[in-house]
C-alpha atoms as a PDB file:
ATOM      1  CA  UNK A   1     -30.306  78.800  39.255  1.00  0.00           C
ATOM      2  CA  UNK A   2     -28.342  76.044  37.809  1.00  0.00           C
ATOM      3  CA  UNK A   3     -24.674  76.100  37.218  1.00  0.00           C
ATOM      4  CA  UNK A   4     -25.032  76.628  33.273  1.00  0.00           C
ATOM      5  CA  UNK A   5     -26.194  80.563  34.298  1.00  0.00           C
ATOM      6  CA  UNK A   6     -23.192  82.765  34.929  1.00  0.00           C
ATOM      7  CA  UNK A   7     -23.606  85.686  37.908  1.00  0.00           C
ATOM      8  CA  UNK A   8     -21.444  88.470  38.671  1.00  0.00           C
ATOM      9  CA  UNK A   9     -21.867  90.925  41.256  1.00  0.00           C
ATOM     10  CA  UNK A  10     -20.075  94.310  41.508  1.00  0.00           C
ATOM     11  CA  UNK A  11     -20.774  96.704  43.721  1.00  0.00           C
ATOM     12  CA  UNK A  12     -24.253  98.541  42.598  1.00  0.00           C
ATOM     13  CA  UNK A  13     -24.250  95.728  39.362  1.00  0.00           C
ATOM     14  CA  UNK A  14     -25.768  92.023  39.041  1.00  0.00           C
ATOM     15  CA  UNK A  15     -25.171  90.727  35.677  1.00  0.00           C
ATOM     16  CA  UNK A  16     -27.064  87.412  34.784  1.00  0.00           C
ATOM     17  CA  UNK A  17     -25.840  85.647  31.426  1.00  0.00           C
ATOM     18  CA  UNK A  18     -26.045  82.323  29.912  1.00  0.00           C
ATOM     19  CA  UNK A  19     -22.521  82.810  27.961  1.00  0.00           C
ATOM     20  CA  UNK A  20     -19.306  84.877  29.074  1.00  0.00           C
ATOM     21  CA  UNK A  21     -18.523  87.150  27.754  1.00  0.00           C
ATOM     22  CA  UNK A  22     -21.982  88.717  27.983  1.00  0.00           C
ATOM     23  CA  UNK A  23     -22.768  90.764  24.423  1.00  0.00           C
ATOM     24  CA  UNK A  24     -26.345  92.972  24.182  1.00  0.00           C
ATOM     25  CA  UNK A  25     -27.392  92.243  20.281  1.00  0.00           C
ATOM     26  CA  UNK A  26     -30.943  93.071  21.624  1.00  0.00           C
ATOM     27  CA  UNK A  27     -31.924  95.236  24.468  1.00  0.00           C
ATOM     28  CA  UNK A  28     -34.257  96.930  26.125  1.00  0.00           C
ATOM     29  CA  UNK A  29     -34.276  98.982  29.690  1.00  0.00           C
ATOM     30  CA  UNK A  30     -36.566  99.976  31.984  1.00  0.00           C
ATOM     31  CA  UNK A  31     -36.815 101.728  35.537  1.00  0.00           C
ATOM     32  CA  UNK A  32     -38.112 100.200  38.963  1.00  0.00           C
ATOM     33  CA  UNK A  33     -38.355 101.140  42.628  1.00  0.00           C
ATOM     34  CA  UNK A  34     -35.104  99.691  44.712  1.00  0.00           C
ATOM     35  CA  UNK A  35     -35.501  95.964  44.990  1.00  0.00           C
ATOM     36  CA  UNK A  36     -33.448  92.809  45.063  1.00  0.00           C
ATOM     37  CA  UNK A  37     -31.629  92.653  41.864  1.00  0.00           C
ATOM     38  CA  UNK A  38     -31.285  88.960  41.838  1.00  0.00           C
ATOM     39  CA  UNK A  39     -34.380  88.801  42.216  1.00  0.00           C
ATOM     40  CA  UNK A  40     -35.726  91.019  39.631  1.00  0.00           C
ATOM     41  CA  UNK A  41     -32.850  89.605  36.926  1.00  0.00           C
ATOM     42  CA  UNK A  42     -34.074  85.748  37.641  1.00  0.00           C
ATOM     43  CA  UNK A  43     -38.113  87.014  36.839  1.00  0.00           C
ATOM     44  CA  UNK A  44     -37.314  88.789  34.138  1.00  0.00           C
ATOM     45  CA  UNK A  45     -34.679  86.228  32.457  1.00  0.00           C
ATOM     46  CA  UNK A  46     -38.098  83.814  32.582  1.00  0.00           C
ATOM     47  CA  UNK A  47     -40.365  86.086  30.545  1.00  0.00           C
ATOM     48  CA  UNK A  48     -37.421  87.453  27.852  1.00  0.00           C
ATOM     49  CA  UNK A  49     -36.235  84.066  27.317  1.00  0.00           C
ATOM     50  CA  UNK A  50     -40.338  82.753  26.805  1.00  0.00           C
ATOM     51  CA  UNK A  51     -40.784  85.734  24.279  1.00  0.00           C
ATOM     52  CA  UNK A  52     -37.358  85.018  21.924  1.00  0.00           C
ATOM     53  CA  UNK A  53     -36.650  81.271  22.535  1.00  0.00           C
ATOM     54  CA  UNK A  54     -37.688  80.632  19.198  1.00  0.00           C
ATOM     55  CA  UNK A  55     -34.850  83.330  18.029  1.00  0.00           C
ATOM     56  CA  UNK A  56     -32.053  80.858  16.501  1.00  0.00           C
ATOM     57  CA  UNK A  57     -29.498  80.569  18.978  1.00  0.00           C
ATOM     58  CA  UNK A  58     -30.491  83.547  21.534  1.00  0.00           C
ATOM     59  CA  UNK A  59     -28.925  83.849  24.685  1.00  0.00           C
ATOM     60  CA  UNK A  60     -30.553  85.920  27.547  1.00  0.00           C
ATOM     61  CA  UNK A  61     -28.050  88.455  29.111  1.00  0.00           C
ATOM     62  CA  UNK A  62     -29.744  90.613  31.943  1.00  0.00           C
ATOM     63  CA  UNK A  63     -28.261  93.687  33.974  1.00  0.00           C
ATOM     64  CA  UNK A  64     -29.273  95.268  36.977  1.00  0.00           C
ATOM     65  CA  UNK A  65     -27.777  98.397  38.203  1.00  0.00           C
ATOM     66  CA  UNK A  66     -28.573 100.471  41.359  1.00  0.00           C
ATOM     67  CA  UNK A  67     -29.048 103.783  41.175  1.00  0.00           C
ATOM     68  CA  UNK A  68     -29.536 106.632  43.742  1.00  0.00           C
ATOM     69  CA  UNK A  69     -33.305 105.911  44.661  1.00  0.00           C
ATOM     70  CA  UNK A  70     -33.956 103.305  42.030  1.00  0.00           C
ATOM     71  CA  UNK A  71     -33.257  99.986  39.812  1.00  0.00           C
ATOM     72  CA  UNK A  72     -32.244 100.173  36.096  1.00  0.00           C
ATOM     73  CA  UNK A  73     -33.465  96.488  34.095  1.00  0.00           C
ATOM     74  CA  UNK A  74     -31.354  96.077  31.497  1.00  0.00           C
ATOM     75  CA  UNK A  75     -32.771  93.180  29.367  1.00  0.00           C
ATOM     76  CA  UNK A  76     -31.928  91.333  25.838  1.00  0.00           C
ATOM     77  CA  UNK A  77     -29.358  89.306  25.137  1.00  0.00           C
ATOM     78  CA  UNK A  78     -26.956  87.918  22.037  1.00  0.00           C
ATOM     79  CA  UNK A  79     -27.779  86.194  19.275  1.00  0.00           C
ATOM     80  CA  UNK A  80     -24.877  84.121  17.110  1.00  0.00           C
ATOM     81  CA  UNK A  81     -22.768  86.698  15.212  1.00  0.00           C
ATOM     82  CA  UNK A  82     -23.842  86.785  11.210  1.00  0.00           C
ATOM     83  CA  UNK A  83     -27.573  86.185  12.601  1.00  0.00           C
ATOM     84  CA  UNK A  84     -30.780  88.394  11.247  1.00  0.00           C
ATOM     85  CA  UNK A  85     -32.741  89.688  13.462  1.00  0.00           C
ATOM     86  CA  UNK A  86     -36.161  90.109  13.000  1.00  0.00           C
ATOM     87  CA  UNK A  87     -37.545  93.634  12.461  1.00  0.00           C
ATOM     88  CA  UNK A  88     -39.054  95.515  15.798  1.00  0.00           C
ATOM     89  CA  UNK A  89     -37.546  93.160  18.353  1.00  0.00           C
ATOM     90  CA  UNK A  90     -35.778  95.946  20.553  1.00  0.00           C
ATOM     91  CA  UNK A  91     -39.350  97.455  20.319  1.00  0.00           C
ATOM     92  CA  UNK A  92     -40.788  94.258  21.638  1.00  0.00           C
ATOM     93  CA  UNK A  93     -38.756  93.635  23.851  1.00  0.00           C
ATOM     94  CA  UNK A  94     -39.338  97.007  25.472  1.00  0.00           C
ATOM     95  CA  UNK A  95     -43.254  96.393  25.334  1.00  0.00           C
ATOM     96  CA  UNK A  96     -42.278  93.123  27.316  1.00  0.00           C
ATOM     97  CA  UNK A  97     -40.333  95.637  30.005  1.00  0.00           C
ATOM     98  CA  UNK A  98     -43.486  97.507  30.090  1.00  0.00           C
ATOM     99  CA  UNK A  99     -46.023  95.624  30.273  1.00  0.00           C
ATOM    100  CA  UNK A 100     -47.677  96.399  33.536  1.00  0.00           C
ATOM    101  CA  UNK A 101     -49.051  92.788  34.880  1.00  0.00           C
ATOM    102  CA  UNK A 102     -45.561  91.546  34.285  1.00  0.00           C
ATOM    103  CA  UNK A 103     -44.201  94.623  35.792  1.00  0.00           C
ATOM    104  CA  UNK A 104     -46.074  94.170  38.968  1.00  0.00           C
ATOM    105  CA  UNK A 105     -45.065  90.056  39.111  1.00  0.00           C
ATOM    106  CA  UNK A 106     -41.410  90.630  38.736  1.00  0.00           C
ATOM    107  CA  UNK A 107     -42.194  93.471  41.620  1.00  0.00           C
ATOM    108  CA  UNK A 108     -43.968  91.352  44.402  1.00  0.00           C
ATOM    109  CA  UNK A 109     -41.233  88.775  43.625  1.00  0.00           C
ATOM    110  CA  UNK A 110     -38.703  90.821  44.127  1.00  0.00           C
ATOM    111  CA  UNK A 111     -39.768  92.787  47.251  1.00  0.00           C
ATOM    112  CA  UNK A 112     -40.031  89.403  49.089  1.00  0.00           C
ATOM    113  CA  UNK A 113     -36.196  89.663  49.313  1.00  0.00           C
ATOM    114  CA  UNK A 114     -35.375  93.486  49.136  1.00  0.00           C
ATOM    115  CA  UNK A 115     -31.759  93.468  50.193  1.00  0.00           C
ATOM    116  CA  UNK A 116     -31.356  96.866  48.077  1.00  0.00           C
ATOM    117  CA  UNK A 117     -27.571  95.727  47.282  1.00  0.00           C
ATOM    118  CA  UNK A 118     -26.525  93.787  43.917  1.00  0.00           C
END
């Protein structure tokens, strides 16, 4: 990652964000088997940010948290206060979370590295 991308880890939290303070105008979740959070935030910041780049002035903001026994993606990000957004994105972006061939990348990539902490 380059220096413009901000990271904080907490314990059982790895936020990745291109501005601080992070905001969620857009969001989806979605559940995974324990894996490396960084991991799983850096795939899935690719694939969010390929899907809304053309959104005026959208920032990706992703979240992982660990549960007990599993991973929650948080994924979205802001968009300039003021700004429209167009109709159905949330739902898109949750279709993106689902999707099952990108599910399975973000997966392998991050089981390469399982450390299982954030």
């Amino acid at each position: 990652m380059t220096a413009r991308w901000h990271i904080q880890r907490e314990e059982g939290r790895y936020l990745l964000s291109r501005r601080l303070p992070a905001r969620f105008d857009v969001e989806a979740t979605s559940v995974f088997p324990p894996m490396d959070p960084a991991r799983l935030a850096r795939q899935a910041r690719q694939d969010v940010w390929r899907m809304l780049k053309g959104l005026r002035g959208f920032t990706p903001v992703i979240e992982v948290t660990l549960g007990h026994e599993r991973v929650i993606l948080r994924a979205g990000g802001q968009v300039p206060k003021g700004s429209a957004l167009p109709k159905g994105i949330n739902a898109d972006l949750a279709d993106l979370l689902s999707d099952p061939a990108r599910r399975a990348r973000w997966s392998t990539w991050a089981a390469t590295n399982s450390r299982g902490r954030a």
